[in-house]
PDB file of N, CA and C in Angstrom:
ATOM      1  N   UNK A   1     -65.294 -66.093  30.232  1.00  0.00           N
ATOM      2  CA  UNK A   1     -66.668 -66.132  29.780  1.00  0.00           C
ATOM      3  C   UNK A   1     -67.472 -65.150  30.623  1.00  0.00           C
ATOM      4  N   UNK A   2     -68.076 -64.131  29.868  1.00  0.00           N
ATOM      5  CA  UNK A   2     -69.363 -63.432  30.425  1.00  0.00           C
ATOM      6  C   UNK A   2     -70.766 -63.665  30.150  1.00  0.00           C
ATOM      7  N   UNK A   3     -71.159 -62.728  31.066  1.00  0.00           N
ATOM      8  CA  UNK A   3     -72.834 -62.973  30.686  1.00  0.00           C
ATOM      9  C   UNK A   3     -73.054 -62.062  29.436  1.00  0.00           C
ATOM     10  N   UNK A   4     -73.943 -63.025  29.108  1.00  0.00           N
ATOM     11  CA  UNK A   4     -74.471 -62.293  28.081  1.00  0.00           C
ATOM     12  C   UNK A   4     -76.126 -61.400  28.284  1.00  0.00           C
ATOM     13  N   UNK A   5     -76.318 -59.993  27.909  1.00  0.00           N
ATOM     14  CA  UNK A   5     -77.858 -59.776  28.181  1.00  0.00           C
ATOM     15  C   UNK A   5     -78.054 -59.727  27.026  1.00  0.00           C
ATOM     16  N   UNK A   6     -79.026 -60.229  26.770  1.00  0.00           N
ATOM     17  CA  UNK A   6     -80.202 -60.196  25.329  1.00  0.00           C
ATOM     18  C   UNK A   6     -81.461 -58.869  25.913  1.00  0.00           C
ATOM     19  N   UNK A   7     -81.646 -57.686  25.507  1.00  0.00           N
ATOM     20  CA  UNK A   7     -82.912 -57.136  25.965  1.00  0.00           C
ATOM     21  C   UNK A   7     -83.550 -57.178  24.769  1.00  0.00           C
ATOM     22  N   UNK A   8     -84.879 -57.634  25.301  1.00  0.00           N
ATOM     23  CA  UNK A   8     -86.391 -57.723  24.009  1.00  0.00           C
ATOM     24  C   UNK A   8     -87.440 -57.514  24.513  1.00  0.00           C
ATOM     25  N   UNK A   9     -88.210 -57.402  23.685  1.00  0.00           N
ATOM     26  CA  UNK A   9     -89.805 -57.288  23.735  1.00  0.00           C
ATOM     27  C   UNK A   9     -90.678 -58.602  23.984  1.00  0.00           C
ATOM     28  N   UNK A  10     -91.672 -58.981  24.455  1.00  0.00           N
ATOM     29  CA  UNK A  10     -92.497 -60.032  24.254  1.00  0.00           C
ATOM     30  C   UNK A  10     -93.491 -59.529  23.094  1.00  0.00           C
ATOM     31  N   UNK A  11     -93.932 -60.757  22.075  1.00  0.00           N
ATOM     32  CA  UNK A  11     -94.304 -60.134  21.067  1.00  0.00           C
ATOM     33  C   UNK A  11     -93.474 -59.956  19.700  1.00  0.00           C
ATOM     34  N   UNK A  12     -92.493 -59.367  19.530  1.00  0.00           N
ATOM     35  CA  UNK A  12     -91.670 -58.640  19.144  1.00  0.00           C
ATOM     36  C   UNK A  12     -90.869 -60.007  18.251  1.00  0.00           C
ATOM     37  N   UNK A  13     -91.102 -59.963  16.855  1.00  0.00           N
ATOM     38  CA  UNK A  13     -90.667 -60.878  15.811  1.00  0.00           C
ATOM     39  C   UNK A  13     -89.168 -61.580  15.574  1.00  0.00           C
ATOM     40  N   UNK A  14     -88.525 -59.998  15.895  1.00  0.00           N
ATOM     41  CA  UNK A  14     -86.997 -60.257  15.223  1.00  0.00           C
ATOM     42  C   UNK A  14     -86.497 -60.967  16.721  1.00  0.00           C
ATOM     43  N   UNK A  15     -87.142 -60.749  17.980  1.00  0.00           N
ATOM     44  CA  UNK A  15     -86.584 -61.104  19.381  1.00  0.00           C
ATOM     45  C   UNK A  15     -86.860 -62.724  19.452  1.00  0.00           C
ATOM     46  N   UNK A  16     -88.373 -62.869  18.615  1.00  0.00           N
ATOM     47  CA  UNK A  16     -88.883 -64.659  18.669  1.00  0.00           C
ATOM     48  C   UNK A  16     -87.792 -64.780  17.766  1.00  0.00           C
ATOM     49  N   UNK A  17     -87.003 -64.779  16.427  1.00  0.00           N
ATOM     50  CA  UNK A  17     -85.806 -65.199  15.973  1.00  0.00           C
ATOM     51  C   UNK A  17     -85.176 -65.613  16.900  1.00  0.00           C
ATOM     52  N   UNK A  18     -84.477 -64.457  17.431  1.00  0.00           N
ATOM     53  CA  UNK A  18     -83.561 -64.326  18.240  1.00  0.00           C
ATOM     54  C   UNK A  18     -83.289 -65.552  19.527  1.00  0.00           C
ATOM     55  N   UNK A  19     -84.761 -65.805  20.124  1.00  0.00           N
ATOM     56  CA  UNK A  19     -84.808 -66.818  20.829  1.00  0.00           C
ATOM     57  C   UNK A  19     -84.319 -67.720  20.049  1.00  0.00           C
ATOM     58  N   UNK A  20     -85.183 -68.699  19.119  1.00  0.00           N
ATOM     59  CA  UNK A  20     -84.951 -69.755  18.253  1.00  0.00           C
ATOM     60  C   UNK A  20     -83.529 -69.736  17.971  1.00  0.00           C
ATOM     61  N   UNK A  21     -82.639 -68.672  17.114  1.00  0.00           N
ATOM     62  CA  UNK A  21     -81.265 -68.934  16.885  1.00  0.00           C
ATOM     63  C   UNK A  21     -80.658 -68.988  18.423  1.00  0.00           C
ATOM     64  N   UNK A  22     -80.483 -68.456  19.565  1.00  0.00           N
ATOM     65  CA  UNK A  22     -80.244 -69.001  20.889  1.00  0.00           C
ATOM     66  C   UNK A  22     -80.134 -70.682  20.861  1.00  0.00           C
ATOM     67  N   UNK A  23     -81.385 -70.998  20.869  1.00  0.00           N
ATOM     68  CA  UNK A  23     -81.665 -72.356  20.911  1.00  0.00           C
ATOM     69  C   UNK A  23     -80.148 -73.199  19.996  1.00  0.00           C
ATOM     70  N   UNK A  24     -80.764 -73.134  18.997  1.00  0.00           N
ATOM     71  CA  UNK A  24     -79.862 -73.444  17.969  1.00  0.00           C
ATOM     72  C   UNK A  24     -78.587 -73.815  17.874  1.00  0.00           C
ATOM     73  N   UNK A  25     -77.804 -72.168  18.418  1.00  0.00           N
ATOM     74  CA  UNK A  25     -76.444 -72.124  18.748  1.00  0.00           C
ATOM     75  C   UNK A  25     -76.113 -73.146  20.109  1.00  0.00           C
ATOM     76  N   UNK A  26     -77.080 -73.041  20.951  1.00  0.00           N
ATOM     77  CA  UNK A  26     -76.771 -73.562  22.331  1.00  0.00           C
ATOM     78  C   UNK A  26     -76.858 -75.314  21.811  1.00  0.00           C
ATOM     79  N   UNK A  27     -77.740 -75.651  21.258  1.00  0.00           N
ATOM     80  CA  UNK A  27     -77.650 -77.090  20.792  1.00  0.00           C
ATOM     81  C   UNK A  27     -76.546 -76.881  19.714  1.00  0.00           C
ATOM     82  N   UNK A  28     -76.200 -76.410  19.292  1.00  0.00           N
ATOM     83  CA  UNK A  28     -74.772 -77.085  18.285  1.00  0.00           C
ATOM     84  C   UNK A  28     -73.560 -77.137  18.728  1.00  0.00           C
ATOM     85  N   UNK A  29     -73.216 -76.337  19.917  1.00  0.00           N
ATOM     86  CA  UNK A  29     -71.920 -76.561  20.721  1.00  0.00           C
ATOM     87  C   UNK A  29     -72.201 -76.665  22.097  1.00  0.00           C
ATOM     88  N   UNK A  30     -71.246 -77.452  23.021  1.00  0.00           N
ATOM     89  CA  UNK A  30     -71.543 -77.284  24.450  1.00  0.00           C
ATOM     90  C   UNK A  30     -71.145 -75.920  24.969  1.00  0.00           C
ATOM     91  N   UNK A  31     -69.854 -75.213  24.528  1.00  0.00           N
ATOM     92  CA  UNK A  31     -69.583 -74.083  25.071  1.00  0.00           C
ATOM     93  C   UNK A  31     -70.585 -73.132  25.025  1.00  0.00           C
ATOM     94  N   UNK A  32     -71.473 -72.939  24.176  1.00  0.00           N
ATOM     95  CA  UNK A  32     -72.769 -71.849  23.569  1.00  0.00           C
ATOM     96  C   UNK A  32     -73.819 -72.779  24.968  1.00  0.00           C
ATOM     97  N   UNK A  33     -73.735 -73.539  25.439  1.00  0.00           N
ATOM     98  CA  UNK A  33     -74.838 -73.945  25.939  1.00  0.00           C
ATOM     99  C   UNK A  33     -74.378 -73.577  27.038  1.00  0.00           C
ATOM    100  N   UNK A  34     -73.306 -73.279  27.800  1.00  0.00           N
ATOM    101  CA  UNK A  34     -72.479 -73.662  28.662  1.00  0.00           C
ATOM    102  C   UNK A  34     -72.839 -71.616  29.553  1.00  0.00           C
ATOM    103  N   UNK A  35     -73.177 -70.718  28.267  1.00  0.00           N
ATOM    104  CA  UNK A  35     -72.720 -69.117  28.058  1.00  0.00           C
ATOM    105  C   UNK A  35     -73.872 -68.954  29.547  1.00  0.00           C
ATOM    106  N   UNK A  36     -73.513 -68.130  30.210  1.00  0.00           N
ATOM    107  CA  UNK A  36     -74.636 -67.495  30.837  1.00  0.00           C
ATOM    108  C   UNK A  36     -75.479 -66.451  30.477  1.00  0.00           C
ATOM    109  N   UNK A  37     -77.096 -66.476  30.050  1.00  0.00           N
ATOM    110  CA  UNK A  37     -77.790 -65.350  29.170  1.00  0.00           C
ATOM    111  C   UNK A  37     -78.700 -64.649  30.013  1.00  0.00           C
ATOM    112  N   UNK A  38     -79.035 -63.510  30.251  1.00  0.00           N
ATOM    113  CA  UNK A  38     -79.924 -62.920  30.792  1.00  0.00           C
ATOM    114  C   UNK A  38     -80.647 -61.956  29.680  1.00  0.00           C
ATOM    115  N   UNK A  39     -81.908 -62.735  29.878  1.00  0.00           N
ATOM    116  CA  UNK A  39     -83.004 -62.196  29.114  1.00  0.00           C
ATOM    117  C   UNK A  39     -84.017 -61.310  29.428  1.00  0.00           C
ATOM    118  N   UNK A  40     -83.251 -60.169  28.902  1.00  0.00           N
ATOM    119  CA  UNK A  40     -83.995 -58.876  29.898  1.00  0.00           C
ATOM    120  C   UNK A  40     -85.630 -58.128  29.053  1.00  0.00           C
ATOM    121  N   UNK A  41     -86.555 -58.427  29.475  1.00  0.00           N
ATOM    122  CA  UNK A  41     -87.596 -58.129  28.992  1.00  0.00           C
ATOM    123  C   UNK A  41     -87.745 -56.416  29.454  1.00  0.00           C
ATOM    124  N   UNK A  42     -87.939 -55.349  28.512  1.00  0.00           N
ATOM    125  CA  UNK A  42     -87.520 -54.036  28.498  1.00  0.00           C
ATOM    126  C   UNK A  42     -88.793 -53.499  29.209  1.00  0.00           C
ATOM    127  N   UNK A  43     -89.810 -53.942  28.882  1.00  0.00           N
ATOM    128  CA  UNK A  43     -90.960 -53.063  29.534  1.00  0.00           C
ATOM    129  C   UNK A  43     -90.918 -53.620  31.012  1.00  0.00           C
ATOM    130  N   UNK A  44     -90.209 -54.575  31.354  1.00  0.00           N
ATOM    131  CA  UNK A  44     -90.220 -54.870  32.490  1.00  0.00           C
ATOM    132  C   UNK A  44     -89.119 -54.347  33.857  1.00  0.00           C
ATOM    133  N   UNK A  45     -88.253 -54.003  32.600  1.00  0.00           N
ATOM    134  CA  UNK A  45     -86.857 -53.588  33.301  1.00  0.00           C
ATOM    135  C   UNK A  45     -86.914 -52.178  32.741  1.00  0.00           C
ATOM    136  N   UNK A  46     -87.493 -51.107  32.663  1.00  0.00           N
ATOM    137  CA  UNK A  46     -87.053 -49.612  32.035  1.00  0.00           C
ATOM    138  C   UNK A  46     -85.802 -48.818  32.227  1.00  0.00           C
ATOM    139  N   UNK A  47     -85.724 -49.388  33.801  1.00  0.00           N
ATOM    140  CA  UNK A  47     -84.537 -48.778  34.563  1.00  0.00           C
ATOM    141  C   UNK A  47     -83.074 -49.197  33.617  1.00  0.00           C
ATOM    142  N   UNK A  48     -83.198 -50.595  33.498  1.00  0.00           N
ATOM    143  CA  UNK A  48     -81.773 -51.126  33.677  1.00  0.00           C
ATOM    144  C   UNK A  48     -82.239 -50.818  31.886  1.00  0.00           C
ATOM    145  N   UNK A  49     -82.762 -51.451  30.834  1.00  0.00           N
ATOM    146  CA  UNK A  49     -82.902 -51.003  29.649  1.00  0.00           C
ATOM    147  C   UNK A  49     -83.161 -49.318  29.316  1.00  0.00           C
ATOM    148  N   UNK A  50     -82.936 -48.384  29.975  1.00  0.00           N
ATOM    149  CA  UNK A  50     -82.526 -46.510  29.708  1.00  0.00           C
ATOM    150  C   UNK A  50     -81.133 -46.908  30.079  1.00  0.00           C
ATOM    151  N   UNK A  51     -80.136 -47.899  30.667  1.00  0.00           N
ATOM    152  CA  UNK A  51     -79.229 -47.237  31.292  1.00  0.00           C
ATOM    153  C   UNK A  51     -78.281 -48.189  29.962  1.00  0.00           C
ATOM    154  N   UNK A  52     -78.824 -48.755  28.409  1.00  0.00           N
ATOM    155  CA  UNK A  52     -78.290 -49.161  28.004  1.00  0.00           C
ATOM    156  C   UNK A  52     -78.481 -48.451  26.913  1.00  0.00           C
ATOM    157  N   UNK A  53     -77.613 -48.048  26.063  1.00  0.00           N
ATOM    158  CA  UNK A  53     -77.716 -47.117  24.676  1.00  0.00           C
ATOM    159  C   UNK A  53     -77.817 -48.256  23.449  1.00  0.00           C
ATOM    160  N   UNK A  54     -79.253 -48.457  23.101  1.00  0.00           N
ATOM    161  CA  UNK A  54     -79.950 -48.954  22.143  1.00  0.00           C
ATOM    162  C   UNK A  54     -81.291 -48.485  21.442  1.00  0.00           C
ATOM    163  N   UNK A  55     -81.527 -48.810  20.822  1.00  0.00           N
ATOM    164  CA  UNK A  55     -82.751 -48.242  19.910  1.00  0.00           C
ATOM    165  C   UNK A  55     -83.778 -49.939  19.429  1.00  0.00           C
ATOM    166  N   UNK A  56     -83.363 -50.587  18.696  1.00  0.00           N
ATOM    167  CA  UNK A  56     -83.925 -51.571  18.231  1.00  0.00           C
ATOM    168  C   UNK A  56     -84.017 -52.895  19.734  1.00  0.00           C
ATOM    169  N   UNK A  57     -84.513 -53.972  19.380  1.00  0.00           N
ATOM    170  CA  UNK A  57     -84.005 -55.571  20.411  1.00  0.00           C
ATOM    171  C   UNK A  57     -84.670 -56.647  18.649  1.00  0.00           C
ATOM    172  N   UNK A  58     -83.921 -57.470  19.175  1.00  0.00           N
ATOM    173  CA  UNK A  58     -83.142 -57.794  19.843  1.00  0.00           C
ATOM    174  C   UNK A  58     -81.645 -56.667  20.320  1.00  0.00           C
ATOM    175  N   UNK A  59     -81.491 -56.575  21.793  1.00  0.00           N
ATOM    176  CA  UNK A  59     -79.820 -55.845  21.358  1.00  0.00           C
ATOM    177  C   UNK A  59     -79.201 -56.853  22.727  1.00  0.00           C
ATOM    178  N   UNK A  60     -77.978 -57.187  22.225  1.00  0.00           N
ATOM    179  CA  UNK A  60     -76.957 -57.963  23.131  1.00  0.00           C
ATOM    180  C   UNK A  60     -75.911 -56.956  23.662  1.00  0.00           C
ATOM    181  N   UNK A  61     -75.596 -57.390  24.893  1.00  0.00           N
ATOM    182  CA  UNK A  61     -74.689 -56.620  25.792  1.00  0.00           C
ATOM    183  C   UNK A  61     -73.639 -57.585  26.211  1.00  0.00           C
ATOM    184  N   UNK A  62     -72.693 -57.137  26.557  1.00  0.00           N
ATOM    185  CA  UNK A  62     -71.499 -58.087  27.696  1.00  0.00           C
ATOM    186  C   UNK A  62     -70.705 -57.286  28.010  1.00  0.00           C
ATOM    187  N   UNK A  63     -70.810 -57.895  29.252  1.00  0.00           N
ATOM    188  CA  UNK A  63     -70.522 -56.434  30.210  1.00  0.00           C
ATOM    189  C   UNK A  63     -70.064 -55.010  29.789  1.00  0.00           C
ATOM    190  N   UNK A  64     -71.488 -54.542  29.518  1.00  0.00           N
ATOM    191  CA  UNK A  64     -71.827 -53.211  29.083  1.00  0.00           C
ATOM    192  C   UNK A  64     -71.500 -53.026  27.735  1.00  0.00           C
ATOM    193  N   UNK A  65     -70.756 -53.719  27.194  1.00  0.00           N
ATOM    194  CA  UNK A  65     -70.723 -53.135  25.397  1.00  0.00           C
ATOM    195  C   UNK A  65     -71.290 -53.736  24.880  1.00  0.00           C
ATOM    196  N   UNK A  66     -72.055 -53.277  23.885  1.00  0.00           N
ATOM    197  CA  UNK A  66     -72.988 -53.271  23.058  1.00  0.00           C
ATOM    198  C   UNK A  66     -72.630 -54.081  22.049  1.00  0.00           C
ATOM    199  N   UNK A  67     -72.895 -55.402  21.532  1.00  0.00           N
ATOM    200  CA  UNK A  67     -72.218 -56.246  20.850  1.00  0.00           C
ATOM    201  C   UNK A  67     -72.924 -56.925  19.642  1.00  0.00           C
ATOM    202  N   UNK A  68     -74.650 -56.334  19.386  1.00  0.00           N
ATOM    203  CA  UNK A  68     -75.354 -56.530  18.436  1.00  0.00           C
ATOM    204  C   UNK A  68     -76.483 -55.937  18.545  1.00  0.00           C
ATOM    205  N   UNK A  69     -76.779 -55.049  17.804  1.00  0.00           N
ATOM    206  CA  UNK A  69     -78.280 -54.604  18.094  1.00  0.00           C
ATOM    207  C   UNK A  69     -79.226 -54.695  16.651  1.00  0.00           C
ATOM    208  N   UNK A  70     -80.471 -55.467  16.584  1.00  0.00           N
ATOM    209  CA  UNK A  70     -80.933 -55.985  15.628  1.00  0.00           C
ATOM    210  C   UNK A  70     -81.531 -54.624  14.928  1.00  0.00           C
ATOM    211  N   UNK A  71     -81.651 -54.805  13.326  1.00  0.00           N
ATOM    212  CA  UNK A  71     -81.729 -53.492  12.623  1.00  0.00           C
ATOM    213  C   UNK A  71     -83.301 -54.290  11.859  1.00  0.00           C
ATOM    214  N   UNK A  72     -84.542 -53.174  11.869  1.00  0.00           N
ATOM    215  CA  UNK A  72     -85.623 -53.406  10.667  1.00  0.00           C
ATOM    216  C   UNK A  72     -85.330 -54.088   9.699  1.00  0.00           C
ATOM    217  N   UNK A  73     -86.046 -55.440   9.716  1.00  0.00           N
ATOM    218  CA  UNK A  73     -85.691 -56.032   8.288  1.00  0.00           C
ATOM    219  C   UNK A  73     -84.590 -56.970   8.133  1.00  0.00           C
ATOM    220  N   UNK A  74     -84.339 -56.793   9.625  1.00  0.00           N
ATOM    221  CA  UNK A  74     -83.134 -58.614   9.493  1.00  0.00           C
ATOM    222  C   UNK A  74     -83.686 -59.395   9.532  1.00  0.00           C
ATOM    223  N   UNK A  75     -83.002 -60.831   8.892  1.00  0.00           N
ATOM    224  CA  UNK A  75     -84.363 -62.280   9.012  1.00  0.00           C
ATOM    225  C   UNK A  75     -82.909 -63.118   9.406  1.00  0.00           C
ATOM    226  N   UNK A  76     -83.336 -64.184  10.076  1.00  0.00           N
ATOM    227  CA  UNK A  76     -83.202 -65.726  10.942  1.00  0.00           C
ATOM    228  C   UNK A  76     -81.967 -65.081  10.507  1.00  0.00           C
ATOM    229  N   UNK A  77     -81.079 -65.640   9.467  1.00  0.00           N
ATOM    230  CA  UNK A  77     -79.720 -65.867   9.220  1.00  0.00           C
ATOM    231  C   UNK A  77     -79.028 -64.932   9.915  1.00  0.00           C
ATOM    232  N   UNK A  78     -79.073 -63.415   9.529  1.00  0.00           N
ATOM    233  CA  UNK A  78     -78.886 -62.806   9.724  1.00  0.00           C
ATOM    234  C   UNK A  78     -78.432 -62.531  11.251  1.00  0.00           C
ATOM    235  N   UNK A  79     -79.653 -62.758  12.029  1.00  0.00           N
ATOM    236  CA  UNK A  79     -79.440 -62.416  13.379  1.00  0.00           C
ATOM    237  C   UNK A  79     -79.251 -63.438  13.850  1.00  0.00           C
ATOM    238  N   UNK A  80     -79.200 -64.926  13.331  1.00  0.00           N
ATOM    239  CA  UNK A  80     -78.423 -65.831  14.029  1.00  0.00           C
ATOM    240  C   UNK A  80     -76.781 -65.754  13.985  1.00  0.00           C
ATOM    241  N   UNK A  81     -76.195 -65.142  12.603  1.00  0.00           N
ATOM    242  CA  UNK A  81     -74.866 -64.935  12.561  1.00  0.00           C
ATOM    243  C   UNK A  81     -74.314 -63.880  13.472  1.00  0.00           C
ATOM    244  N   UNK A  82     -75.160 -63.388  13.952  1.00  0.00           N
ATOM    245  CA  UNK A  82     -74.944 -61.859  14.959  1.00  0.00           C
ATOM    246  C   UNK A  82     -74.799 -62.351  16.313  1.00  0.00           C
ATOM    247  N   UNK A  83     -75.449 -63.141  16.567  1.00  0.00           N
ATOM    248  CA  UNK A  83     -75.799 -64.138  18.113  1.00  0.00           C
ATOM    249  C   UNK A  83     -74.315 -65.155  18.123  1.00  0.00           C
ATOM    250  N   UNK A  84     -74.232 -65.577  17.496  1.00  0.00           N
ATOM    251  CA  UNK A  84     -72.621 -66.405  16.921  1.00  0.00           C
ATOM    252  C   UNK A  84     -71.484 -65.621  17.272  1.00  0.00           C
ATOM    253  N   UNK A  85     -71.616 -64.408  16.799  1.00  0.00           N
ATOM    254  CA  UNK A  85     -70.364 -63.526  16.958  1.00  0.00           C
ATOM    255  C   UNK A  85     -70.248 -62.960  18.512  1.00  0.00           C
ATOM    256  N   UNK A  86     -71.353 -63.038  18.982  1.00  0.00           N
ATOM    257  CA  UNK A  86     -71.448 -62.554  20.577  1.00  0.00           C
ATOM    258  C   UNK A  86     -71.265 -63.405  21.672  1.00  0.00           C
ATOM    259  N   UNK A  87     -71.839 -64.869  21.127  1.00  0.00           N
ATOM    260  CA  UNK A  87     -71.678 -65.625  22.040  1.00  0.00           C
ATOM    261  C   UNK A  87     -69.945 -66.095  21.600  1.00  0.00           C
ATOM    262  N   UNK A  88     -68.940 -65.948  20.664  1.00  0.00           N
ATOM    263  CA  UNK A  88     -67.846 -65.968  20.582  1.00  0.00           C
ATOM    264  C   UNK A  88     -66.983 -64.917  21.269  1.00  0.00           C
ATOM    265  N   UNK A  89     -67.384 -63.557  21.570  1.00  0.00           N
ATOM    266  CA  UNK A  89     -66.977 -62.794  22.020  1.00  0.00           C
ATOM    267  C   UNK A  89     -67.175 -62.714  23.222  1.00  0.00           C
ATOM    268  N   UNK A  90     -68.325 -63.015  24.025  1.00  0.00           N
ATOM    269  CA  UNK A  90     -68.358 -63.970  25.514  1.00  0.00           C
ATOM    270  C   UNK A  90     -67.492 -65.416  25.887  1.00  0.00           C
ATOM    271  N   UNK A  91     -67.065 -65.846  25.113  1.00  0.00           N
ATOM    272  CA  UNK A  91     -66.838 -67.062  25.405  1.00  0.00           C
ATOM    273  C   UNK A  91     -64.841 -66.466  25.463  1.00  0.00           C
ATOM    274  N   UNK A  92     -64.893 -65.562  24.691  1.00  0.00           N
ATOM    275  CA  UNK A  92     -62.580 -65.549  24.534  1.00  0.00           C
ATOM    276  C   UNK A  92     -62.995 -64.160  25.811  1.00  0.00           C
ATOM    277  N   UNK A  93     -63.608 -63.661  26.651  1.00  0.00           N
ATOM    278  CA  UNK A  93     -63.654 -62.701  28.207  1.00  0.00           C
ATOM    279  C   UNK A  93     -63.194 -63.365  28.492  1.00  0.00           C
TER     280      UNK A  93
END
């Protein structure tokens, strides 16, 4: 199991999803609750968010690969099924 980074915006719509499906996943299994997440707020971190090759946030990392990055115009399902696949791909590291 790795960490997982989530980098987002405060503000920022598809990232409030993003929280909520977090939630979600973490209440429907213990292992998802269990994941370690670091929630990297970008205007706060510039340094460490330039040293990650993304464009959109929500975007998920584990250890260093790039494992979802949210696209204009995704809604809930969408980027909750994306958060699913990452926190599965953290969980078999």
């Amino acid at each position: 199991m790795k960490e997982l980074e989530i980098f987002h915006l405060s503000g920022c719509p598809y990232c409030a999803m993003a929280r909520k499906a977090v939630a979600a996943l973490q209440a429907e299994k213990p292992e998802f609750a269990a994941l370690p997440i670091r929630w990297i707020e970008e205007r706060e971190n510039p340094a460490l968010a330039d040293s990650r090759d993304y464009y959109y946030v929500p975007a998920v990392f584990c250890g260093g690969e790039k494992l979802y990055e949210c696209s204009p115009g995704s809604d809930y399902a969408a980027i909750s099924e994306q958060l699913r696949g990452a926190f599965l791909h953290s969980l078999a590291e």
